[in-house]
Protein backbone atom coordinates (compact mmCIF):
# COMPACT_ATOMS: atom_id res chain seq x y z
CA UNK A 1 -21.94 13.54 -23.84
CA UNK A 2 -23.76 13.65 -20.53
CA UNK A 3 -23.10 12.97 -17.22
CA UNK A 4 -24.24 9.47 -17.36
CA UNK A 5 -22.17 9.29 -20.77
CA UNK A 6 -19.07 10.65 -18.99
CA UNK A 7 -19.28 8.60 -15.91
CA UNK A 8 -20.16 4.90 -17.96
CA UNK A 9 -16.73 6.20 -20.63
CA UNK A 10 -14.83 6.72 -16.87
CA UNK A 11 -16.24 3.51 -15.40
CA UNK A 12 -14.85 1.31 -18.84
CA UNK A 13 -11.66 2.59 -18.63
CA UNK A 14 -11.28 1.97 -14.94
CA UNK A 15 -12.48 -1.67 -15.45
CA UNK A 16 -9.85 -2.29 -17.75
CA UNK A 17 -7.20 -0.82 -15.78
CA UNK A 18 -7.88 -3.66 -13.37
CA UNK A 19 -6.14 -5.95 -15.80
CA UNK A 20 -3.66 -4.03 -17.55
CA UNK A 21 -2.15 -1.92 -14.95
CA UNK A 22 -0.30 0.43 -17.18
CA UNK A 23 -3.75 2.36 -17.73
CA UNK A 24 -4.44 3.75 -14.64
CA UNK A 25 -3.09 6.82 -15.28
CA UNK A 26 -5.36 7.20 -18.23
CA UNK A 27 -8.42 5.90 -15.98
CA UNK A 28 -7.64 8.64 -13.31
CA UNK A 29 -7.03 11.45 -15.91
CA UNK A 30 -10.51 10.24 -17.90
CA UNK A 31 -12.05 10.61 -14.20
CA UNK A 32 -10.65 14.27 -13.22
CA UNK A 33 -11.77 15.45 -16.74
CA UNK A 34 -15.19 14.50 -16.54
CA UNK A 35 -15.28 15.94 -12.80
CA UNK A 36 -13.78 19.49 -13.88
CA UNK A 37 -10.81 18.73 -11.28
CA UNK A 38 -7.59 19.68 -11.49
CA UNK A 39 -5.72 17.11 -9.34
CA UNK A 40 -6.22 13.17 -9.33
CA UNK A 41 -4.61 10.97 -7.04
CA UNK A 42 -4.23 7.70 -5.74
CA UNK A 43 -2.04 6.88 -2.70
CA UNK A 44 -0.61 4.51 0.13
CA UNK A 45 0.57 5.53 3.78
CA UNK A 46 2.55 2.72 5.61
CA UNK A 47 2.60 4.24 8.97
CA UNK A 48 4.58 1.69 9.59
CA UNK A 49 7.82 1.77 7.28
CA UNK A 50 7.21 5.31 7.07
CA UNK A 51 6.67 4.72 3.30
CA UNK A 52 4.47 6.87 1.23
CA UNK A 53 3.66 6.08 -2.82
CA UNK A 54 1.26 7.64 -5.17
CA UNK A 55 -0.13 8.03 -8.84
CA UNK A 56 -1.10 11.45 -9.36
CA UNK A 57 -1.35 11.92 -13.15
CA UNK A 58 -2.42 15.75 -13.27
CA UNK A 59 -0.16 16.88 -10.89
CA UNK A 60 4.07 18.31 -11.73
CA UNK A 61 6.09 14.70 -11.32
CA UNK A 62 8.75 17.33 -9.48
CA UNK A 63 6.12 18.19 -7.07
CA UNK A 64 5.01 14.69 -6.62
CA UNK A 65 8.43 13.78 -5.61
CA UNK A 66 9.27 15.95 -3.67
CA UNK A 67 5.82 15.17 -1.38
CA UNK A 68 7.06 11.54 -1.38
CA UNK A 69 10.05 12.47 0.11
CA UNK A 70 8.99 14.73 2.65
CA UNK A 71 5.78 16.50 2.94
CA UNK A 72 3.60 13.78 3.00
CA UNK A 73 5.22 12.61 6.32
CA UNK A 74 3.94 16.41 7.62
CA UNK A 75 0.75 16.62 6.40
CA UNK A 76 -1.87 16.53 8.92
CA UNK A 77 -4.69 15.14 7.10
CA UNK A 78 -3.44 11.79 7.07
CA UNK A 79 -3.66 11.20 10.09
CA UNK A 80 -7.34 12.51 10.71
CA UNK A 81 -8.38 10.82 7.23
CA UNK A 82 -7.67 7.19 8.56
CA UNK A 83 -10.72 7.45 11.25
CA UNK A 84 -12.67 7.89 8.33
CA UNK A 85 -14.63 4.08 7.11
CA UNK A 86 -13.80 2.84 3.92
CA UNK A 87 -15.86 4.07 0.90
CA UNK A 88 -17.09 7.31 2.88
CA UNK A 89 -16.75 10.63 0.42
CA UNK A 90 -15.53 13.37 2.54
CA UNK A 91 -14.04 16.55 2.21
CA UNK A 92 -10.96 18.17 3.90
CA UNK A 93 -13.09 20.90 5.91
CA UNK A 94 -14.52 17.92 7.64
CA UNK A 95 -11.14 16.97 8.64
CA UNK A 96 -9.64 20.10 9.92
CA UNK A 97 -10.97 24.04 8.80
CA UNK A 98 -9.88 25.43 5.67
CA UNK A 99 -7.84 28.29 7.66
CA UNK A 100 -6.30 25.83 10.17
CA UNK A 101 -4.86 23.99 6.88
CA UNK A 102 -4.13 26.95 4.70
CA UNK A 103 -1.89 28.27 7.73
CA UNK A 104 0.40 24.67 7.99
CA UNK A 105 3.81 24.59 6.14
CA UNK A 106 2.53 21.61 4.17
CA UNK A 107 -0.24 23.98 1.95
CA UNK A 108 2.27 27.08 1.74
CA UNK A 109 5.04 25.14 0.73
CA UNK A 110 3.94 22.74 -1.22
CA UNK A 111 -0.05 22.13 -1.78
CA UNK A 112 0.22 25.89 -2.94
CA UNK A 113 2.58 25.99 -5.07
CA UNK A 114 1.61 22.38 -6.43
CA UNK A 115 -1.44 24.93 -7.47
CA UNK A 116 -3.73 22.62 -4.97
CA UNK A 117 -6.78 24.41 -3.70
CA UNK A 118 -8.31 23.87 -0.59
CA UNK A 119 -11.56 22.30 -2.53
CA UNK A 120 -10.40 18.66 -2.02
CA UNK A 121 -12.37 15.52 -1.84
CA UNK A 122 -11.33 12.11 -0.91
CA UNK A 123 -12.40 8.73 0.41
CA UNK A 124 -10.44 5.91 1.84
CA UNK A 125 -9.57 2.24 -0.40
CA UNK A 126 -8.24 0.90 2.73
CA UNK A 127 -7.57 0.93 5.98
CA UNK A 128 -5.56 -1.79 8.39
CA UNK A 129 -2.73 -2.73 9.89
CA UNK A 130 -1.48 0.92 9.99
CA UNK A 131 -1.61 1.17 6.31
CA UNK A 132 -4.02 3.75 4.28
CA UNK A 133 -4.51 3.76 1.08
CA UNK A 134 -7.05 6.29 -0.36
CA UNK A 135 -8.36 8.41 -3.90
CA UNK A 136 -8.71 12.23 -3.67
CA UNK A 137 -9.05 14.84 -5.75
CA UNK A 138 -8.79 18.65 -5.83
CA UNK A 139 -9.81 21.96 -7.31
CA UNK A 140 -7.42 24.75 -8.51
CA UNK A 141 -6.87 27.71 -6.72
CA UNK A 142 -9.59 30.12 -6.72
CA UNK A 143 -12.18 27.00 -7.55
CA UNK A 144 -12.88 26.65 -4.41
CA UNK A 145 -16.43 24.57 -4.04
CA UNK A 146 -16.27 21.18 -4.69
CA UNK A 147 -19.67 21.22 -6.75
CA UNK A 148 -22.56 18.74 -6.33
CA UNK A 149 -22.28 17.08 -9.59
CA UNK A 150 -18.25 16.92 -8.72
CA UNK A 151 -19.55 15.38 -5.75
CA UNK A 152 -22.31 12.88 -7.31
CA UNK A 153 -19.95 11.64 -9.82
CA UNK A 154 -17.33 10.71 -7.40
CA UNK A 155 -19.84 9.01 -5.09
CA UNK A 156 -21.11 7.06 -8.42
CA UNK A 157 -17.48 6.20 -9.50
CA UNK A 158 -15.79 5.09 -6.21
CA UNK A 159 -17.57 1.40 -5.95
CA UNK A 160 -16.03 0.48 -9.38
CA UNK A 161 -12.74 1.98 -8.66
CA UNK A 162 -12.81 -0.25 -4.87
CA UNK A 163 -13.95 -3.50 -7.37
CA UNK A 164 -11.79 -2.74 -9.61
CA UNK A 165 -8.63 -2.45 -6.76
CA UNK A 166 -10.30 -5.91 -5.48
CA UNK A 167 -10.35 -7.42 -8.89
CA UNK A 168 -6.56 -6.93 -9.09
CA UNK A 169 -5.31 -8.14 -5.44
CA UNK A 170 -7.74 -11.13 -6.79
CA UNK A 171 -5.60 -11.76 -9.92
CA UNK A 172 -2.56 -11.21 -7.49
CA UNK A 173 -2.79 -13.76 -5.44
CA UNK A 174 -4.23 -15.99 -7.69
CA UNK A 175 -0.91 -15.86 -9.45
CA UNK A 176 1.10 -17.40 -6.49
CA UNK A 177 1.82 -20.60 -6.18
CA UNK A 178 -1.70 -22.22 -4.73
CA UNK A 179 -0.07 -23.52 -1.81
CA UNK A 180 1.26 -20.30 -0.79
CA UNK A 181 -1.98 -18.51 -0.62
CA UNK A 182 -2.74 -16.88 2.67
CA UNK A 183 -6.30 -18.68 2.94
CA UNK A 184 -4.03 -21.91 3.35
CA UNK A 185 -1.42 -20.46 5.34
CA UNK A 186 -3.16 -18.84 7.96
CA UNK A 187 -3.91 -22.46 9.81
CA UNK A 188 -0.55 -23.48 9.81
CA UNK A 189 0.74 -24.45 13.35
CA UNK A 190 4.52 -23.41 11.82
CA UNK A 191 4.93 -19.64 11.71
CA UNK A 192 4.73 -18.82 7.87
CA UNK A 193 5.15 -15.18 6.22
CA UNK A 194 4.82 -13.41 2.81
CA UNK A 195 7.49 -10.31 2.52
CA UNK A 196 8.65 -8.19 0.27
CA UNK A 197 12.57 -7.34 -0.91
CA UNK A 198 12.70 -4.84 1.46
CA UNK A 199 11.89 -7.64 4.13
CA UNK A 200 8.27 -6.08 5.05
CA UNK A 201 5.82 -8.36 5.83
CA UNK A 202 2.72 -8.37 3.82
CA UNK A 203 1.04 -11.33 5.33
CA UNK A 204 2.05 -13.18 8.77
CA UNK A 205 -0.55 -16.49 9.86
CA UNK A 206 -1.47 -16.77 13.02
CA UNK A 207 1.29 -18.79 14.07
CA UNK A 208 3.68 -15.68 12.70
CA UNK A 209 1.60 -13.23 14.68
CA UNK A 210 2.50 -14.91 18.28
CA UNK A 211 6.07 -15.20 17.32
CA UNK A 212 6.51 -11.56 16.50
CA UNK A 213 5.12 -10.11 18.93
CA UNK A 214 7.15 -12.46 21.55
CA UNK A 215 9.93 -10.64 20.89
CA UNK A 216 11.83 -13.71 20.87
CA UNK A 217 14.31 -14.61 17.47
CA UNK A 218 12.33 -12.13 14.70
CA UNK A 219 10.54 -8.88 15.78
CA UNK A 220 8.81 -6.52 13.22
CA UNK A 221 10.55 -2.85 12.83
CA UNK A 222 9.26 -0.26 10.91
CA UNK A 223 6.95 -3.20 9.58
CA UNK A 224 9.97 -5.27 8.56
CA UNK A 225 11.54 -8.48 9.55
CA UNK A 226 14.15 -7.86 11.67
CA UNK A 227 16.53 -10.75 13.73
CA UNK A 228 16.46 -9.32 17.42
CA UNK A 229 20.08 -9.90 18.01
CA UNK A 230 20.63 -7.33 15.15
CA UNK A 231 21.87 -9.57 12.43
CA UNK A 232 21.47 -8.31 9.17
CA UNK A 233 20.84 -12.24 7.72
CA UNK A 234 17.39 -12.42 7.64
CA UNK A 235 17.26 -9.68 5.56
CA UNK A 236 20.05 -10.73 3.21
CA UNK A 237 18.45 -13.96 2.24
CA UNK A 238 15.40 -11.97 1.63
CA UNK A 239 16.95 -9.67 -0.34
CA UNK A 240 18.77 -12.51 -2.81
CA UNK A 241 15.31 -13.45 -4.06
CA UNK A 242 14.40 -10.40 -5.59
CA UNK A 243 14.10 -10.77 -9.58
CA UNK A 244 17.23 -8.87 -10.23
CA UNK A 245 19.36 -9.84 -7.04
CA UNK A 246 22.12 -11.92 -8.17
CA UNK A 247 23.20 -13.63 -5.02
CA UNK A 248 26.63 -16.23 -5.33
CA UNK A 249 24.84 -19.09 -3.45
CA UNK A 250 21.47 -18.49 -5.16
CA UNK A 251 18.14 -17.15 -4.03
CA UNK A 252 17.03 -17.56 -0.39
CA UNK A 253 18.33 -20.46 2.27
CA UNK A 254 18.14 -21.08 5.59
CA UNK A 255 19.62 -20.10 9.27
CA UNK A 256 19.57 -20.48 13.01
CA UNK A 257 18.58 -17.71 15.37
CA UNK A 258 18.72 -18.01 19.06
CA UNK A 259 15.67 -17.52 20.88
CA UNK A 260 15.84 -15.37 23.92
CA UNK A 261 18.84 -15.72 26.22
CA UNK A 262 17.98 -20.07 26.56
CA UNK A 263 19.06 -22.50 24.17
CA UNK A 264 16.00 -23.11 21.89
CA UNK A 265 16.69 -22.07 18.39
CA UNK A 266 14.66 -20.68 15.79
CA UNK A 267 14.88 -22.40 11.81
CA UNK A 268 14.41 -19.55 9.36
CA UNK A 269 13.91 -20.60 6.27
CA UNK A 270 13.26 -18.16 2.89
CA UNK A 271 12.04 -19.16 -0.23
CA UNK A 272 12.14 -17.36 -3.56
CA UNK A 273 8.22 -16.87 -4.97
CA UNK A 274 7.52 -16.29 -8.48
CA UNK A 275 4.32 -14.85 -9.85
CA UNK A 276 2.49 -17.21 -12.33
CA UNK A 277 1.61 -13.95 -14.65
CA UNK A 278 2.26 -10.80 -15.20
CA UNK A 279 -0.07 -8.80 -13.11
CA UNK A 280 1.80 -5.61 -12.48
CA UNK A 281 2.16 -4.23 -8.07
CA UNK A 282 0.20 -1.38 -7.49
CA UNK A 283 2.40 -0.21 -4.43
CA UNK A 284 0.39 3.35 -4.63
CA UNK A 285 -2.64 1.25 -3.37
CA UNK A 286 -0.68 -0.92 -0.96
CA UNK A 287 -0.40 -4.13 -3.49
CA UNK A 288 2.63 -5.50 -3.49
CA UNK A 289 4.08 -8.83 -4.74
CA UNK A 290 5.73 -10.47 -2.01
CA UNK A 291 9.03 -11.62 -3.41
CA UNK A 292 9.67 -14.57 -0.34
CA UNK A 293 7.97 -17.10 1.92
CA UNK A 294 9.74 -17.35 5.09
CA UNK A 295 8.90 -20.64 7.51
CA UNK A 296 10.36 -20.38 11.00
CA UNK A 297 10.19 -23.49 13.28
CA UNK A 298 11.36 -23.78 16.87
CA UNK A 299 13.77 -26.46 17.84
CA UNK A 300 12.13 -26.50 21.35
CA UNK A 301 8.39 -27.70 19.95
CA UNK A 302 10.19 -29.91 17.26
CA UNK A 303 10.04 -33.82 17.74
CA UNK A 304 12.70 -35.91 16.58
């Protein structure tokens, strides 16, 4: 096969991982083969929750662990990769130089023996809201050019693999309930969110937005929902609507927060959302399933 062979096999296979999720591994693989790469991967940042997930088929699942747990939170190039646009190929000398890197702790204790080199190409999926979520991949040690037809068939790949990303936040939110769509939340004069179990918020309307950062009733830490008074309640009825949660008085409800030291009240309410499918989170590209709605009204701007 030739290039245009390779790339058109790679292309087919990514396309139809944006419907059946459980082939992206075999999309990415298919990808590094026909670029001569050793290392594949796809990955989120949350800056925010200090959360980092990835798919990185080629690469020791040890090794990939144990950069999820604690490297990647140390690894400089994150950072400097986010001022990069969206879709831009670029290549980690243009980020920092090759000896500045190979002298970190992050390359000699784990990129090295990981059997990274420093030949490594990536490009951004997404950036926002202090989330980054980007493909890269690398060459073994002692490969250590990324090649120009490594670096024409990534270039040539990377618009299907974005559509195909956007194809499946598409099917994603077209499997929530149509009223709870963000399109139709985001006019709402009532503060309205879309979190996860973990209580992060993955959408907030406009409405949400003003309330948060107020300060006043529900504040964001780490990304996540938190009651300002430090009650853990919020989060507890947010929790109970996760698929497996098994909570006595049944998914989600409703409290009162004070707001502020006066006597206007905040009414929190969380609902349990089911999907209307079965298309599969991608969390390693920042697409998660939120698991709750959660409407908050004011007593103070309330009639009647």
């Amino acid at each position: 096969m030739g290039m245009e062979d390779d790339l058109l096999a790679s292309i087919d296979l990514i396309y139809e991982a944006s419907f059946d999720s459980t082939l992206w591994p075999k999309a990415l693989i298919s990808l590094a083969d026909k670029m001569k790469t050793a290392h594949i991967t796809m990955s989120t940042m949350d800056f925010r929750a200090q959360t980092y997930l990835s798919i990185a088929p080629r690469t020791d699942p040890d090794m990939t662990a144990i950069y999820r747990q604690y490297w990647a939170f140390y690894n400089p190039v994150w950072r400097l990769s986010v001022a990069r646009p969206v879709g831009e190929v670029y290549l980690l000398d243009s980020l920092i130089s090759r000896e500045d890197f190979a002298a970190t702790p992050v390359f000699n204790e784990w990129f090295r023996p990981a059997k990274f080199g420093l030949a490594t190409m990536s490009a951004n999926l997404r950036i926002g809201d202090r989330v980054s979520a980007l493909i890269a991949v690398a060459n073994a040690p002692g490969n250590d050019e990324i090649t120009g037809e490594q670096m024409l068939f990534f270039k040539a790949a990377l618009p299907h693999i974005d559509r195909a990303v956007r194809i499946h936040r598409e099917l994603r939110m077209r499997h929530l309930d149509h009223d709870t769509a963000p399109e139709r939340l985001e006019c709402l004069q009532r503060s309205v969110m879309l979190v996860d179990g973990a209580a992060r918020v993955l959408f907030a309307n406009a409405a949400a937005r003003t309330l948060l950062v107020s300060g006043g009733g529900l504040t964001l830490k780490a990304g996540c929902l938190h009651d300002t008074e430090g009650s853990d309640a919020v989060q507890r009825l947010i929790a109970s609507c996760t698929p497996k949660a098994h909570a006595p008085n049944g998914p989600g409800g409703e409290i009162s927060i004070r707001r502020g030291s006066g006597r206007s009240t905040l009414r929190v309410t969380v609902t349990p959302l089911r999907s209307k499918g079965n298309v599969a989170e991608l969390p390693w590209l920042g697409l998660d399933i939120p698991v709750a709605i959660v409407t908050v009204a004011d007593s103070a701007s309330e009639k009647g």
